[in-house]
N, C-alpha and C. Protein backbone atom coordinates (compact mmCIF):
# COMPACT_ATOMS: atom_id res chain seq x y z
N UNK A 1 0.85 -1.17 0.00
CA UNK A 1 0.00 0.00 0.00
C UNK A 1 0.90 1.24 0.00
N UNK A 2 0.24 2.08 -0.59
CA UNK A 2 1.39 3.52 -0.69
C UNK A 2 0.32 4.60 -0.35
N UNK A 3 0.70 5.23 0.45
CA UNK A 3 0.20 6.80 1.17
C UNK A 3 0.73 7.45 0.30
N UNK A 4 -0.42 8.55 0.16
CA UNK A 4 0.17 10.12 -0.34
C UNK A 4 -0.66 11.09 0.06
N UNK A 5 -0.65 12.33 -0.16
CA UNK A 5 -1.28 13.39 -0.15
C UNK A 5 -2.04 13.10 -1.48
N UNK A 6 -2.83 14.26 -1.26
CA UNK A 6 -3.91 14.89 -2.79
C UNK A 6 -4.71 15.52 -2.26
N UNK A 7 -4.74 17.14 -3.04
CA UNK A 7 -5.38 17.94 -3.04
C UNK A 7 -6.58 17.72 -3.28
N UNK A 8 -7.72 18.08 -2.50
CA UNK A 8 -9.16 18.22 -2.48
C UNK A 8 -9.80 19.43 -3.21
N UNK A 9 -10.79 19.07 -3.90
CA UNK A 9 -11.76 21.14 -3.77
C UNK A 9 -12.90 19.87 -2.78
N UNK A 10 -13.42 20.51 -2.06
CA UNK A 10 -14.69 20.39 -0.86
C UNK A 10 -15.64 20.92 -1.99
N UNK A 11 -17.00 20.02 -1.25
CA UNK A 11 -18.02 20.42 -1.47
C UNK A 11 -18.44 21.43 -1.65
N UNK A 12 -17.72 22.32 -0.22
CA UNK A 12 -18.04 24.01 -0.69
C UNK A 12 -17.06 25.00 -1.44
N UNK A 13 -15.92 24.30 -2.02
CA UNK A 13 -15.37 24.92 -2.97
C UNK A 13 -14.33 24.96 -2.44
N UNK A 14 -14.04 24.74 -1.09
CA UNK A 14 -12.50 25.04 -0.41
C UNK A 14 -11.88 24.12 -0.95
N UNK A 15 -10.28 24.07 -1.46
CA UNK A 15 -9.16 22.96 -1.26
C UNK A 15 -8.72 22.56 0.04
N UNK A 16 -8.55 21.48 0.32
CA UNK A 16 -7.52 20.82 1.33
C UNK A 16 -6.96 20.15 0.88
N UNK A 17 -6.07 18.99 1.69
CA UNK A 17 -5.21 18.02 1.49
C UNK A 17 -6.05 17.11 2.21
N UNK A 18 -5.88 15.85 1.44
CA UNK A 18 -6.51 14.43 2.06
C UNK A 18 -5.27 12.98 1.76
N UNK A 19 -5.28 12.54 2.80
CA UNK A 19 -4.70 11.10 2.62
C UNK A 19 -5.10 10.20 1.59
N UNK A 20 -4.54 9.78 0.92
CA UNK A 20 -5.01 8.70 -0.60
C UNK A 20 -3.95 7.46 -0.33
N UNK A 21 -4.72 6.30 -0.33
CA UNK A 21 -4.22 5.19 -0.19
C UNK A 21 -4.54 4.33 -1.59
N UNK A 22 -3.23 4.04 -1.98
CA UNK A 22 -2.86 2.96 -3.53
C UNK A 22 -2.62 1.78 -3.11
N UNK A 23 -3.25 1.14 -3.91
CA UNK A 23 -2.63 -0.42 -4.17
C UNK A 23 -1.10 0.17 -5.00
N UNK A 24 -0.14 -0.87 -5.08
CA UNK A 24 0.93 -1.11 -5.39
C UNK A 24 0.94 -0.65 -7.06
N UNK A 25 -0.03 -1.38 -7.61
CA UNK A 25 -0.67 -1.10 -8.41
C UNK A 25 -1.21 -0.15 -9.29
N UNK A 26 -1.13 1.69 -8.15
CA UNK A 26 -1.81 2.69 -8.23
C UNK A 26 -2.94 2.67 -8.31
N UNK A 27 -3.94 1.22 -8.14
CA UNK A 27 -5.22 1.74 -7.75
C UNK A 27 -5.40 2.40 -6.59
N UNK A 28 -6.51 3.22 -6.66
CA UNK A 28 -6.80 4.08 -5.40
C UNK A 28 -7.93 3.26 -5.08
N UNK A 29 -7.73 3.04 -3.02
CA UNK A 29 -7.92 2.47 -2.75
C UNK A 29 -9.19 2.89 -1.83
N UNK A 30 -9.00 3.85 -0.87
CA UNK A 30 -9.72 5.07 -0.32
C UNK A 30 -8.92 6.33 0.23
N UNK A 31 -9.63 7.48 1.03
CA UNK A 31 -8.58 8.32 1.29
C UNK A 31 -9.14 8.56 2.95
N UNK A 32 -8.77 9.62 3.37
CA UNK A 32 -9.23 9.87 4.69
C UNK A 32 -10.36 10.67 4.90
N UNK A 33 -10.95 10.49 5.83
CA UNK A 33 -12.20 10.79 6.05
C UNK A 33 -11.96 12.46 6.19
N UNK A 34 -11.36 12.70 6.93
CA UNK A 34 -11.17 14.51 6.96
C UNK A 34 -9.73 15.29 6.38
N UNK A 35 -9.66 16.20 6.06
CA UNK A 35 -8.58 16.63 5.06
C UNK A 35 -7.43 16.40 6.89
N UNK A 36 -6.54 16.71 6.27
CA UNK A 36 -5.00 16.32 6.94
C UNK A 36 -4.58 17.71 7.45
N UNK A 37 -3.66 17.47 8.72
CA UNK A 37 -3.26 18.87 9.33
C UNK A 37 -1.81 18.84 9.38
N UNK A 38 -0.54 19.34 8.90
CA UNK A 38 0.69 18.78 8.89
C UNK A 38 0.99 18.59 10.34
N UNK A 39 1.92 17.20 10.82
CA UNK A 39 2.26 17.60 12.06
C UNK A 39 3.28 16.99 12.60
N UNK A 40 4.66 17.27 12.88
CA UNK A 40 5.72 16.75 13.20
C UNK A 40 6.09 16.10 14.69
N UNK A 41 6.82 15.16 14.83
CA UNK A 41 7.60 15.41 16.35
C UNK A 41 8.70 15.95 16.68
N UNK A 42 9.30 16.91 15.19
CA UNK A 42 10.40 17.78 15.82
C UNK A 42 10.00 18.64 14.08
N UNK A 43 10.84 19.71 14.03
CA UNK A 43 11.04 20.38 13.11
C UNK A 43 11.12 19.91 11.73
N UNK A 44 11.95 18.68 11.62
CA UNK A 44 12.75 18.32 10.50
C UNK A 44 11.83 17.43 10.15
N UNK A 45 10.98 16.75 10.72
CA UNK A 45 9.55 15.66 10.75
C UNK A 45 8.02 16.75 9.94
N UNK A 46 8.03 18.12 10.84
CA UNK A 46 7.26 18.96 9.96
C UNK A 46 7.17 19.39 8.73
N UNK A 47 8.66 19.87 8.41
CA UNK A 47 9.31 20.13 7.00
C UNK A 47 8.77 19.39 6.38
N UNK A 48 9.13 18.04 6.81
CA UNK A 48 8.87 16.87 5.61
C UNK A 48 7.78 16.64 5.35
N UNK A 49 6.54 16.55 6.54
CA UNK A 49 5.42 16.63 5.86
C UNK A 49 4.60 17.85 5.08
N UNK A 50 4.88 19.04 5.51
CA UNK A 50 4.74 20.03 4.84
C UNK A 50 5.37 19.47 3.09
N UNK A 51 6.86 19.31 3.19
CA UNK A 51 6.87 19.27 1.62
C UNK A 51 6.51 18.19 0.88
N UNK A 52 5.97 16.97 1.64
CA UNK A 52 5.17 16.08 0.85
C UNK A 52 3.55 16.51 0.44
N UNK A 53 3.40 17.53 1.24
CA UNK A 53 1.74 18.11 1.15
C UNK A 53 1.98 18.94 -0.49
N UNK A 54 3.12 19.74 -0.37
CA UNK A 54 3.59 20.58 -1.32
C UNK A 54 3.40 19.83 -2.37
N UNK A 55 4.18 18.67 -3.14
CA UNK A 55 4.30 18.01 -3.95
C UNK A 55 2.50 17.75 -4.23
N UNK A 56 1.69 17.60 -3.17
CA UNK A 56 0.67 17.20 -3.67
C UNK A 56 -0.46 18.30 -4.33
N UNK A 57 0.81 19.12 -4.39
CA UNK A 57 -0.18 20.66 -5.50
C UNK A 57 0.33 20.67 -6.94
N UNK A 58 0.88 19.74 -7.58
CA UNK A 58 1.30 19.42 -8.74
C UNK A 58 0.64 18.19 -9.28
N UNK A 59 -0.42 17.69 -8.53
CA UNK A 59 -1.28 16.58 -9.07
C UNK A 59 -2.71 17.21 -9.66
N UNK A 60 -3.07 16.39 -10.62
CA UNK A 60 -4.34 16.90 -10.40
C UNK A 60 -5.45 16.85 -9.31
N UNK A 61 -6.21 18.09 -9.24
CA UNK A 61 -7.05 18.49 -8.04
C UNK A 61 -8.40 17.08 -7.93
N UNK A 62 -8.83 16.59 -6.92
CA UNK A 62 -9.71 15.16 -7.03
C UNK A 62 -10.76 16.35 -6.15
N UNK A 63 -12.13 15.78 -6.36
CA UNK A 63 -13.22 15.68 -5.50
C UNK A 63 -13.99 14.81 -5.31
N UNK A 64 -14.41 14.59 -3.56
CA UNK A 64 -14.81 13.76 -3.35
C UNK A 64 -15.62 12.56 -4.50
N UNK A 65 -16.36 13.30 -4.66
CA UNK A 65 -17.37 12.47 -6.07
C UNK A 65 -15.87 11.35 -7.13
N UNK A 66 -15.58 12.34 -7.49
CA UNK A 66 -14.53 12.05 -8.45
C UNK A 66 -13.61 10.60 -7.63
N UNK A 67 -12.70 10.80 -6.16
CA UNK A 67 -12.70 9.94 -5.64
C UNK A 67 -13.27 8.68 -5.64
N UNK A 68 -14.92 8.68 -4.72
CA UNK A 68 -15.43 7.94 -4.74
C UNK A 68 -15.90 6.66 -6.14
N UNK A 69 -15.89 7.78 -7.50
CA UNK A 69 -16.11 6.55 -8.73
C UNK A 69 -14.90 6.18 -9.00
N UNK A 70 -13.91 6.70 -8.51
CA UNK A 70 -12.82 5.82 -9.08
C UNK A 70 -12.44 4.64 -8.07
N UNK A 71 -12.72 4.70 -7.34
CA UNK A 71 -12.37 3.60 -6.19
C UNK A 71 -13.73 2.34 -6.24
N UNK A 72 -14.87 3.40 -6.60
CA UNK A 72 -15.73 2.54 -7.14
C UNK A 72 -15.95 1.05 -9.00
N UNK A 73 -14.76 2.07 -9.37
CA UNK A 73 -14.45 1.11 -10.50
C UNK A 73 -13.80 0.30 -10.77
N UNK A 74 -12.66 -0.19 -9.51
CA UNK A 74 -11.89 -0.74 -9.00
C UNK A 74 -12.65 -1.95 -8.67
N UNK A 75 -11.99 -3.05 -9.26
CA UNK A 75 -12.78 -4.68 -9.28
C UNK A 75 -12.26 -5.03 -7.92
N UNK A 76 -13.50 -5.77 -6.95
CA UNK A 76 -13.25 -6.39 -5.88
C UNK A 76 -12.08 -7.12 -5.64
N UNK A 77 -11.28 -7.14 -4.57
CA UNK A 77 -10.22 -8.25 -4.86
C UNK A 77 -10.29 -9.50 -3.90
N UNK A 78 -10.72 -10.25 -4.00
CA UNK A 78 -10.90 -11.57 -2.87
C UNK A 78 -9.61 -11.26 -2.02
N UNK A 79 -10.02 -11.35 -0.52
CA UNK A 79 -9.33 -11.41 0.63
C UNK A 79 -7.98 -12.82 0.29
N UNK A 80 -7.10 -12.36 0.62
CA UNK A 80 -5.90 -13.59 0.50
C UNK A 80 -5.87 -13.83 1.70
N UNK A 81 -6.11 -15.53 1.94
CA UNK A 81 -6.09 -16.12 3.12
C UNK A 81 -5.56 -17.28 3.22
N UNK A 82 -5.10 -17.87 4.31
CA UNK A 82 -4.28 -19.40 3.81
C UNK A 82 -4.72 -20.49 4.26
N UNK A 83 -4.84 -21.39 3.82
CA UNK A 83 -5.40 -22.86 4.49
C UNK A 83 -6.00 -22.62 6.45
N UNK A 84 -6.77 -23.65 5.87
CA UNK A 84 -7.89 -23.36 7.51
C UNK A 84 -7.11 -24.81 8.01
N UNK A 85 -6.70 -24.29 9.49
CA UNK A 85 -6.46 -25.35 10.16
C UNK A 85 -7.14 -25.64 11.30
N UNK A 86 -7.51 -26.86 11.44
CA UNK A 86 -8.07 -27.11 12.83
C UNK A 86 -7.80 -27.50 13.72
N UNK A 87 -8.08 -26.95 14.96
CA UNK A 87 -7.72 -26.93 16.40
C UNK A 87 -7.01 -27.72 17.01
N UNK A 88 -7.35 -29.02 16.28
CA UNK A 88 -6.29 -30.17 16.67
C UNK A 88 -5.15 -30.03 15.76
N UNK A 89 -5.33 -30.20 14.40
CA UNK A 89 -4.26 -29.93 13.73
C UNK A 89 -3.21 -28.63 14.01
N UNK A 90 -3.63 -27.79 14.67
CA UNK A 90 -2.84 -26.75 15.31
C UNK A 90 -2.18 -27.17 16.62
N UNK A 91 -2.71 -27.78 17.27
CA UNK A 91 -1.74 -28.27 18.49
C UNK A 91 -1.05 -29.05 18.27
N UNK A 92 -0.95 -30.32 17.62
CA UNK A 92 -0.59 -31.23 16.90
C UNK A 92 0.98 -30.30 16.62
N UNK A 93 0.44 -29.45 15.60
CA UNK A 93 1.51 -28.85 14.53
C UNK A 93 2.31 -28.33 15.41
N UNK A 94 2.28 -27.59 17.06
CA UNK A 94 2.73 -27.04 17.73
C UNK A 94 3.46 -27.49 18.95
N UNK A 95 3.01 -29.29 18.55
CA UNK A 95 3.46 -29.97 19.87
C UNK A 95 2.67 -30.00 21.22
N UNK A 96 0.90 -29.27 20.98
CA UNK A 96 0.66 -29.11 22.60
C UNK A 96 -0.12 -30.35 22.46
N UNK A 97 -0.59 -30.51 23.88
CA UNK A 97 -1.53 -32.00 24.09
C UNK A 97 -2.45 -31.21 24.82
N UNK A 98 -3.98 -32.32 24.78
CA UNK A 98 -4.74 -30.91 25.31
C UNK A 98 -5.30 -31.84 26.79
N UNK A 99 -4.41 -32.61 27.13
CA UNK A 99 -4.55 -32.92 28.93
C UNK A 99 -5.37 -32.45 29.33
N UNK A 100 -5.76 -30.61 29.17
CA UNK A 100 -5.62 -29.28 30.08
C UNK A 100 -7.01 -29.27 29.86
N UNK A 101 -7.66 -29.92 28.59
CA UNK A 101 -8.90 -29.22 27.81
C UNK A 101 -9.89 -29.89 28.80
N UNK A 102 -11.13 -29.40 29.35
CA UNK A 102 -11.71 -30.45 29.87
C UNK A 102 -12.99 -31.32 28.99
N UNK A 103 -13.17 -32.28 29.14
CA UNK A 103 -13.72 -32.66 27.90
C UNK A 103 -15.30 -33.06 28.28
N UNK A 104 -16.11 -33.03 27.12
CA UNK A 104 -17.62 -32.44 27.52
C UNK A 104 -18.21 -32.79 28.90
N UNK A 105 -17.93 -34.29 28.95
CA UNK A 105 -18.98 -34.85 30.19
C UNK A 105 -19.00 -33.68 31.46
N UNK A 106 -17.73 -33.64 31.27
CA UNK A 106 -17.16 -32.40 32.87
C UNK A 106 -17.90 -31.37 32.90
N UNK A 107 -18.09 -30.59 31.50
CA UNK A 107 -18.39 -29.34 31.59
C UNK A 107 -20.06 -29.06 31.31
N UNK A 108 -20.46 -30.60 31.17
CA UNK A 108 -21.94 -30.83 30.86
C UNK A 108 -22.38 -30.84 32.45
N UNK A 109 -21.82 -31.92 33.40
CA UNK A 109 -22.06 -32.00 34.91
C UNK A 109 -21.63 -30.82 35.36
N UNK A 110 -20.89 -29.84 35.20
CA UNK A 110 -20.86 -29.15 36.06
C UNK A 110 -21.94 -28.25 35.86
N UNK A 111 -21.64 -27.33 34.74
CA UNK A 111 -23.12 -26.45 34.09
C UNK A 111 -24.30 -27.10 34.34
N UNK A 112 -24.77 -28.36 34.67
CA UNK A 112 -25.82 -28.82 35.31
C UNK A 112 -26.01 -29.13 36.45
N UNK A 113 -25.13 -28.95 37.13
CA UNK A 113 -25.06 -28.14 38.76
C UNK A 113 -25.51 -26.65 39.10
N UNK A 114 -25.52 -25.49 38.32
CA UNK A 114 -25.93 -24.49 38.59
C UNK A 114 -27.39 -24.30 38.81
C-alpha cells in the first residue's frame, strides 16, 4: 500500500489536502475521512510533511465524487487467506496436548449443577 497526499476542492469549494491510499498497483484504494493537518515530532519531521503536502499541489485536483467513482471502478479483490487449520491440527503442529482441555462430560455435569 502507498500513502500520499492529494489535493481536495470540498463540497463548498474550499481545497484541502486528504490522505489517498494505492494499491501497489496505483489503484486508489480510499482516502481519509477529513482533510490532513501537517504535524511533526520535531522540526525536521514537519518540514517533511509540509513538503510532501507541497508536492501534492502538482497533481491533479480530485473531489470527493470524483474519488469515490474511481475507487468505485476498481474490481473487488478476494481477501488472501491461507489454508484453515483445525484446532487439533494446530496443536498437533505445535506440539501441545490438550490434557488441560476439559472434555464435555465435565463441563456438561458441572453447568448442570448451577
Amino acid at each position: 500500500m502507498i500513502i500520499t497526499y492529494r489535493v481536495f476542492q470540498e463540497e463548498n469549494g474550499q481545497f484541502t489536502i486528504r490522505e489517498v491510499f494505492y494499491e501497489r498497483d496505483g489503484q486508489m484504494i480510499t482516502y481519509s475521512a477529513s482533510p490532513v493537518t501537517p504535524i511533526g515530532g520535531s522540526l525536521s519531521e514537519l518540514t517533511q510533511e509540509l513538503a510532501w503536502m507541497v508536492e501534492a499541489l502538482a497533481a491533479p485536483v480530485l473531489t470527493l465524487t470524483e474519488a469515490d467513482a474511481e475507487i468505485a471502478r476498481q474490481p473487488s479483490q478476494p481477501k488472501q487467506t491461507g489454508p484453515n487449520v483445525s484446532h487439533e491440527e494446530l496443536v498437533a503442529k505445535l506440539g501441545l496436548t490438550l490434557e488441560n482441555e476439559p472434555d464435555a462430560e465435565a463441563v456438561l455435569s458441572v453447568n448442570a449443577g448451577d
